[in-house]
PDB file of N, CA and C in Angstrom:
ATOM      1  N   UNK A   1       0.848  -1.172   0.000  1.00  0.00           N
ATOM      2  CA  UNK A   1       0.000   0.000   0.000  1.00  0.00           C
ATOM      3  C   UNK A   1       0.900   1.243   0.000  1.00  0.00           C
ATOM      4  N   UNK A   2       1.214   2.570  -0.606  1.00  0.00           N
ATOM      5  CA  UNK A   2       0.933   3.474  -0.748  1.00  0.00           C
ATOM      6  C   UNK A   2       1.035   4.254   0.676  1.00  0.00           C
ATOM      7  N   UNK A   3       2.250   4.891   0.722  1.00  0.00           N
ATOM      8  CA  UNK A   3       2.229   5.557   1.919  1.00  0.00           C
ATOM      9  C   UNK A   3       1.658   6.681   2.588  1.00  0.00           C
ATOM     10  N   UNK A   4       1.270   7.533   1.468  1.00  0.00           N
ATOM     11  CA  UNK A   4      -0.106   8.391   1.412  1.00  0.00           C
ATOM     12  C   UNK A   4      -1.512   7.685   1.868  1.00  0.00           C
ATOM     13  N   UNK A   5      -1.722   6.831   0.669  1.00  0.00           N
ATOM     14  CA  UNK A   5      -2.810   5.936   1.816  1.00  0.00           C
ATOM     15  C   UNK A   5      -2.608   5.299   2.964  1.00  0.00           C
ATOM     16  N   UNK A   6      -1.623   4.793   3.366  1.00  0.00           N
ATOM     17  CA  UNK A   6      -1.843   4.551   4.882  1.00  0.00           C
ATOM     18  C   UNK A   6      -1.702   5.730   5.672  1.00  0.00           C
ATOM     19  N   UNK A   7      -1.251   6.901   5.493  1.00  0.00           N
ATOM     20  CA  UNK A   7      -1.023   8.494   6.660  1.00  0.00           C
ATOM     21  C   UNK A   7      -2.714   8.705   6.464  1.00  0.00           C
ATOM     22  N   UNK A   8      -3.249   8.315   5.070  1.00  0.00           N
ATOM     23  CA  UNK A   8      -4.714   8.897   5.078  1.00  0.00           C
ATOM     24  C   UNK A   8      -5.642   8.274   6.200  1.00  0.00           C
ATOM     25  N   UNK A   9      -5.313   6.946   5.622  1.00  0.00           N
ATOM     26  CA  UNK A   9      -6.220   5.370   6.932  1.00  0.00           C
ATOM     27  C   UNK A   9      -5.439   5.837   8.116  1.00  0.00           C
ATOM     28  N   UNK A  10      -4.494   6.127   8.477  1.00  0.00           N
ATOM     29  CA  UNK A  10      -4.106   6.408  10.112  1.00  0.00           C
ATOM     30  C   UNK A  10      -4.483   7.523  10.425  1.00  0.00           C
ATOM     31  N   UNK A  11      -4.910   8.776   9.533  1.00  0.00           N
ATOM     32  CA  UNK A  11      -5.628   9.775  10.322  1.00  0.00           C
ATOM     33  C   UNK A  11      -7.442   9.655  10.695  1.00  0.00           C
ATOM     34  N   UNK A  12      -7.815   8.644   9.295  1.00  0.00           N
ATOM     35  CA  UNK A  12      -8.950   8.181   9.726  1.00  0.00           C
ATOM     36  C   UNK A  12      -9.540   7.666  11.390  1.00  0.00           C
ATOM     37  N   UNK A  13      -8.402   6.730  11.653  1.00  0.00           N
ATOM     38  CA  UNK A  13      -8.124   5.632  12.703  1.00  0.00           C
ATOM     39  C   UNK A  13      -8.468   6.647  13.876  1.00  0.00           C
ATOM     40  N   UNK A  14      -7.299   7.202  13.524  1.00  0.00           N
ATOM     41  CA  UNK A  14      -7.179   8.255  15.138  1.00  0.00           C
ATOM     42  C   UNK A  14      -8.251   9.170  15.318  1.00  0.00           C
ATOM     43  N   UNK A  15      -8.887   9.690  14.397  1.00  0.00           N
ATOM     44  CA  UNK A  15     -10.359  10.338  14.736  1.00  0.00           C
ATOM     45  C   UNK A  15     -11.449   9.496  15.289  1.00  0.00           C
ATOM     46  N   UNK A  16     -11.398   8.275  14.488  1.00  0.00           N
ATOM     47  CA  UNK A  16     -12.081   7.463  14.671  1.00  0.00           C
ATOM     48  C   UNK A  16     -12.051   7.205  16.372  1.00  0.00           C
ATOM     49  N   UNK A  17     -10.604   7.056  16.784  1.00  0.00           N
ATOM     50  CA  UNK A  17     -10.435   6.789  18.284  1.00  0.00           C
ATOM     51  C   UNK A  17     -10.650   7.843  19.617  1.00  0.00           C
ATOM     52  N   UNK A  18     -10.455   9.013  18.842  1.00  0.00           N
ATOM     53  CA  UNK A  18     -10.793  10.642  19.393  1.00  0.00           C
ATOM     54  C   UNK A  18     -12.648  10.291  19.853  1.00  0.00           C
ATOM     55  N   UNK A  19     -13.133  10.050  18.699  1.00  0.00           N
ATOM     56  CA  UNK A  19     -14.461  10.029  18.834  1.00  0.00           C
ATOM     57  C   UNK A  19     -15.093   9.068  19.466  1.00  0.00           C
ATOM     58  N   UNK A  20     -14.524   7.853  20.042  1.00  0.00           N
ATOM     59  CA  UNK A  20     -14.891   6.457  20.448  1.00  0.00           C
ATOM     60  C   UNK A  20     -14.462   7.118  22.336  1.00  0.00           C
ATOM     61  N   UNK A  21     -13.248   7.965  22.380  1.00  0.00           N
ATOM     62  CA  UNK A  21     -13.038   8.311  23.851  1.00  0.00           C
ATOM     63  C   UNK A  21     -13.903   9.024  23.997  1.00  0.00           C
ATOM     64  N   UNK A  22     -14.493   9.640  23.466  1.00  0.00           N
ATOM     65  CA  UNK A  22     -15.352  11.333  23.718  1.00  0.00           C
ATOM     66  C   UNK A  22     -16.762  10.830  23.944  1.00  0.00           C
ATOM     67  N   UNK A  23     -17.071   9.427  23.391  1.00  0.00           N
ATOM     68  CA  UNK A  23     -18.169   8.627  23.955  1.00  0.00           C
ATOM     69  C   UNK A  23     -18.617   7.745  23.336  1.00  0.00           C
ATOM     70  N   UNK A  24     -18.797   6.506  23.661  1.00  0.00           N
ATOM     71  CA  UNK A  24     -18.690   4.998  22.885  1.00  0.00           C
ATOM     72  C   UNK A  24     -20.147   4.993  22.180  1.00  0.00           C
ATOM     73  N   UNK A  25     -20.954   5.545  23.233  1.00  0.00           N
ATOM     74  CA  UNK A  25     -22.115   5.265  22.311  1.00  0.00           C
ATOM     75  C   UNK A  25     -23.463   6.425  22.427  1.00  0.00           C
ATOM     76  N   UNK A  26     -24.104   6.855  21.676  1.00  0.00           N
ATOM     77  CA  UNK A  26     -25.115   8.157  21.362  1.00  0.00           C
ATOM     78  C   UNK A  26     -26.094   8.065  20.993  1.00  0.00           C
ATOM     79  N   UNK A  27     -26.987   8.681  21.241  1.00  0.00           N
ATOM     80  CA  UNK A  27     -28.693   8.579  20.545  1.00  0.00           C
ATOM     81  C   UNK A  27     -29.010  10.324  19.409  1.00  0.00           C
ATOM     82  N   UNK A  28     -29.531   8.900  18.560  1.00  0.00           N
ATOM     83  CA  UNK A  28     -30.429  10.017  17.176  1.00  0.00           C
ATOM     84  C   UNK A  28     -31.860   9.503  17.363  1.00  0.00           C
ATOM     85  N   UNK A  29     -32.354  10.576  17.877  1.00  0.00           N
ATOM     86  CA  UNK A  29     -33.935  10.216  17.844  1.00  0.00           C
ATOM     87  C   UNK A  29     -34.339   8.832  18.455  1.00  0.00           C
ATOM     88  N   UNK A  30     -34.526   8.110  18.047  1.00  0.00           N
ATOM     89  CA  UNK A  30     -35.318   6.780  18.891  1.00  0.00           C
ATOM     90  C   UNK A  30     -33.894   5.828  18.799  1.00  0.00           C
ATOM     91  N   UNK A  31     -32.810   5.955  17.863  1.00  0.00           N
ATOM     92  CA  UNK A  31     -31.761   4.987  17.994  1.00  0.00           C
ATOM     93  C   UNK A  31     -30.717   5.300  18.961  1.00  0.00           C
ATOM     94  N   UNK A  32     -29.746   4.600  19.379  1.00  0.00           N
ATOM     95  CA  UNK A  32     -28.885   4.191  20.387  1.00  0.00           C
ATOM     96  C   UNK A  32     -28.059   3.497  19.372  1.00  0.00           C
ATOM     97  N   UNK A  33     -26.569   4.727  19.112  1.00  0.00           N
ATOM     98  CA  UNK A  33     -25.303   3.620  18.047  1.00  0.00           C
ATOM     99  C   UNK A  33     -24.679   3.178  19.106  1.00  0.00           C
ATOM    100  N   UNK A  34     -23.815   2.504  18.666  1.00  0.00           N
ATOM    101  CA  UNK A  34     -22.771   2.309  20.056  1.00  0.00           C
ATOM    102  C   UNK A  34     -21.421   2.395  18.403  1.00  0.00           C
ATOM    103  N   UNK A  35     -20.325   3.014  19.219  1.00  0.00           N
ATOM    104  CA  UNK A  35     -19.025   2.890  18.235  1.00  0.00           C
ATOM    105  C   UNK A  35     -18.293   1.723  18.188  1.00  0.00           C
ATOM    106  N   UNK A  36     -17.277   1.784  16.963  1.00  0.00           N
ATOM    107  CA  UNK A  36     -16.327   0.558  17.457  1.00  0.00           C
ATOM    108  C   UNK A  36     -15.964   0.300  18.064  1.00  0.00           C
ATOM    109  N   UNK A  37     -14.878  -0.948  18.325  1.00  0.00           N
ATOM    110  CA  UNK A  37     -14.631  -1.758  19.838  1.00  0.00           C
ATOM    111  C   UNK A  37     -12.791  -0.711  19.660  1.00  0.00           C
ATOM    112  N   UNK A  38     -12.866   0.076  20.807  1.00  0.00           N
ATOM    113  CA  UNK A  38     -11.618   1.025  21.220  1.00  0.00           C
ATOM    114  C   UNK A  38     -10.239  -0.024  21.303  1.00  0.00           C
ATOM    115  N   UNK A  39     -10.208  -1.182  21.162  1.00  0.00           N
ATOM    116  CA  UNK A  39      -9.249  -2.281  20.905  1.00  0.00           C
ATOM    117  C   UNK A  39      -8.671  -2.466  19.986  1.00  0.00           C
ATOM    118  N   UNK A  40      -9.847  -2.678  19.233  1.00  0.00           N
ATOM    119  CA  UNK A  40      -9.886  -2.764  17.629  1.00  0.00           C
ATOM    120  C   UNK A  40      -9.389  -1.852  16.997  1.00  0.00           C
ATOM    121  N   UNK A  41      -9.827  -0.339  17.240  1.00  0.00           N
ATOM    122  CA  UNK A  41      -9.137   0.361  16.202  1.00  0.00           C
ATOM    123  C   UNK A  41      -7.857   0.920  16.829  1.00  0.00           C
ATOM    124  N   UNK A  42      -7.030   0.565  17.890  1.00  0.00           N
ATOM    125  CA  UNK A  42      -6.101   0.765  18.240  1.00  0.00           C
ATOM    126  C   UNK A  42      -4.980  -0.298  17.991  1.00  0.00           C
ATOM    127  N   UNK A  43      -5.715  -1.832  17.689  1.00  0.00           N
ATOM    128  CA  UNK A  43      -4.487  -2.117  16.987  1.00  0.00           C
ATOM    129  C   UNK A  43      -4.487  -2.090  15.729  1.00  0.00           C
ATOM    130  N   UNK A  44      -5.249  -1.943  14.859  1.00  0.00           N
ATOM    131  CA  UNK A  44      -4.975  -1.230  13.563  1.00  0.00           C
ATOM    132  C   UNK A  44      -4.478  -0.267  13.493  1.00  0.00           C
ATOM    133  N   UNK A  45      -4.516   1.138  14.593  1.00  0.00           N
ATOM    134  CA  UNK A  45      -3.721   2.043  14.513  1.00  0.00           C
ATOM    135  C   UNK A  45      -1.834   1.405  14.564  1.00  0.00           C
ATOM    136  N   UNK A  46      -1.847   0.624  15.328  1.00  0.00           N
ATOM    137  CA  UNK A  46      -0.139   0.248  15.942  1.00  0.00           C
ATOM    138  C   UNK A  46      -0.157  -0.831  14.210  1.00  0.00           C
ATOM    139  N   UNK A  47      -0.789  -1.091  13.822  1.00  0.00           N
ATOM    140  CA  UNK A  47      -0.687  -1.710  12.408  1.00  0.00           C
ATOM    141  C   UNK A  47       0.081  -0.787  11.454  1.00  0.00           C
ATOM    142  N   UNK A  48      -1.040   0.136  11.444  1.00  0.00           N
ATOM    143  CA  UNK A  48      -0.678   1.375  10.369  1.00  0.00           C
ATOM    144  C   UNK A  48       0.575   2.124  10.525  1.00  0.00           C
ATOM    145  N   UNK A  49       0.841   2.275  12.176  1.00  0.00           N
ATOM    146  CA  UNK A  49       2.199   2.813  12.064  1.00  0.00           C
ATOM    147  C   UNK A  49       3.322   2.453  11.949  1.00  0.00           C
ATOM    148  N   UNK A  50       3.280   0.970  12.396  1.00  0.00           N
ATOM    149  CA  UNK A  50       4.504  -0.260  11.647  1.00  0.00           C
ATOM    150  C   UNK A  50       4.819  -0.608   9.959  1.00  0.00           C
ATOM    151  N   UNK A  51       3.604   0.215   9.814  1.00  0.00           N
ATOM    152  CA  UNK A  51       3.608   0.034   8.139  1.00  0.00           C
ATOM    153  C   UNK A  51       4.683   1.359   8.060  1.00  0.00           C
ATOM    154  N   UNK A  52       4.263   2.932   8.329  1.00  0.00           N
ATOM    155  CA  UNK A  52       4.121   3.546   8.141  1.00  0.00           C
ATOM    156  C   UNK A  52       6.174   3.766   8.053  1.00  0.00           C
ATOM    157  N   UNK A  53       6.159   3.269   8.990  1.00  0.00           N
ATOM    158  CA  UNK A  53       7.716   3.860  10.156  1.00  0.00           C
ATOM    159  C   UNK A  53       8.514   2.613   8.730  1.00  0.00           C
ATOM    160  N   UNK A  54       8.091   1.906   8.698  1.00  0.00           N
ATOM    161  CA  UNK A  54       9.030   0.600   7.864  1.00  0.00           C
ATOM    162  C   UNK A  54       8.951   1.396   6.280  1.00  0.00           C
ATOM    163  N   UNK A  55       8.359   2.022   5.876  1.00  0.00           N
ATOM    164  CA  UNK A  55       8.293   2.606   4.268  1.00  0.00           C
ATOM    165  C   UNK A  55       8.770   3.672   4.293  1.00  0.00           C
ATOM    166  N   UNK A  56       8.864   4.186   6.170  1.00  0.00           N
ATOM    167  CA  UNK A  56       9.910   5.543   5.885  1.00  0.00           C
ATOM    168  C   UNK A  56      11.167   5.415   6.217  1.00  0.00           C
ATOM    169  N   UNK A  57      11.247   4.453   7.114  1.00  0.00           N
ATOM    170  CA  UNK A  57      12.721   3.907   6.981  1.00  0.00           C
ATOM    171  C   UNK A  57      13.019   4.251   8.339  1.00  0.00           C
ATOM    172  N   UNK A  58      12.106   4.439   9.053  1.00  0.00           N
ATOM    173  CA  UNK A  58      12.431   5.004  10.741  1.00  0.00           C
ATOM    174  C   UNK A  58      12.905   3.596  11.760  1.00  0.00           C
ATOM    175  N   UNK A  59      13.834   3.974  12.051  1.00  0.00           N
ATOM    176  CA  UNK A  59      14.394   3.253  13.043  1.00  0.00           C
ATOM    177  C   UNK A  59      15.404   2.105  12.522  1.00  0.00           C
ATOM    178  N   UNK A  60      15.910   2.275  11.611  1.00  0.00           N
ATOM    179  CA  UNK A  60      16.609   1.291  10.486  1.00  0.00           C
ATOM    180  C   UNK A  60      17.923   1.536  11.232  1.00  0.00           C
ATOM    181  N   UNK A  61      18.160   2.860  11.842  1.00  0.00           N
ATOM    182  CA  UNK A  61      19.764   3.266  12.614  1.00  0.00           C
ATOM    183  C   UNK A  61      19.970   2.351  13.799  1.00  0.00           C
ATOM    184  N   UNK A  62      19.357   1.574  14.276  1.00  0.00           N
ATOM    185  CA  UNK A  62      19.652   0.390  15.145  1.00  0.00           C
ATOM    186  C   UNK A  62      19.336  -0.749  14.664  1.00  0.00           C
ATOM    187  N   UNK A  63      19.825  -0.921  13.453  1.00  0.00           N
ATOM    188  CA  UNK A  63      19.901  -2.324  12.840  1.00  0.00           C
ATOM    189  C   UNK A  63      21.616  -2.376  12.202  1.00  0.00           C
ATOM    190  N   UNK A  64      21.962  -3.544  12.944  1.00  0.00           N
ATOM    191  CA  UNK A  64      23.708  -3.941  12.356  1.00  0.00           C
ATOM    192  C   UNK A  64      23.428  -4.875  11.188  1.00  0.00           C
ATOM    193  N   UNK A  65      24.511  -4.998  10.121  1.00  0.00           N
ATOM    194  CA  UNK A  65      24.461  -5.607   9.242  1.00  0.00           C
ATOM    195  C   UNK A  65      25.654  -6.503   9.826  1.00  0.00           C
ATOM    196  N   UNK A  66      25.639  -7.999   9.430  1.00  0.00           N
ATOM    197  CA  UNK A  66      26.963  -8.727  10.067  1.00  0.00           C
ATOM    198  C   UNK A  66      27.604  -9.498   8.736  1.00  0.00           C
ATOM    199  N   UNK A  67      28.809  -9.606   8.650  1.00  0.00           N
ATOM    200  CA  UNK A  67      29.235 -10.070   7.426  1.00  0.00           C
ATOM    201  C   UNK A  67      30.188 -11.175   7.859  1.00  0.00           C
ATOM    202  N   UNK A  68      29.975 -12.328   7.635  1.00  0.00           N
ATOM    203  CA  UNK A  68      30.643 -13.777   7.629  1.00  0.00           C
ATOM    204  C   UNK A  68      31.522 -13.737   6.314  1.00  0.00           C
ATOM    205  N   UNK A  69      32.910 -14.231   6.547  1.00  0.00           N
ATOM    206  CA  UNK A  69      33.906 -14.063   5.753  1.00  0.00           C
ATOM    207  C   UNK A  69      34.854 -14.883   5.646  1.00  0.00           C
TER     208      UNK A  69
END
């Protein structure tokens, strides 16, 4: 995937999770939603940013290369 699309899906995520803390579940007129499961979209968030950090190359400075000779 497209590293633009995943910064897009991880800002999705995190609103998504903004809005799930601010209150799981709400009434419209006679219905009662309840939001997603706050689990769920938090490990898709730690998904998205393992994607994210690996296509940008973050954290690659604590990796040794070893050469047998």
């Amino acid at each position: 995937m497209k590293l633009e699309t995943l910064k897009s899906r991880l800002n999705l995520y995190l609103e998504a999770e903004r809005k799930i803390l601010a209150g799981q579940s709400y009434r419209v007129g006679n219905r009662e939603l309840t939001r997603a499961n706050l689990s769920e979209v938090r490990a898709v968030i730690d998904g998205l940013v393992t994607q994210i950090e690996m296509l940008e190359g973050v954290g690659r400075g604590n990796i040794a290369e070893v050469v047998f000779t």
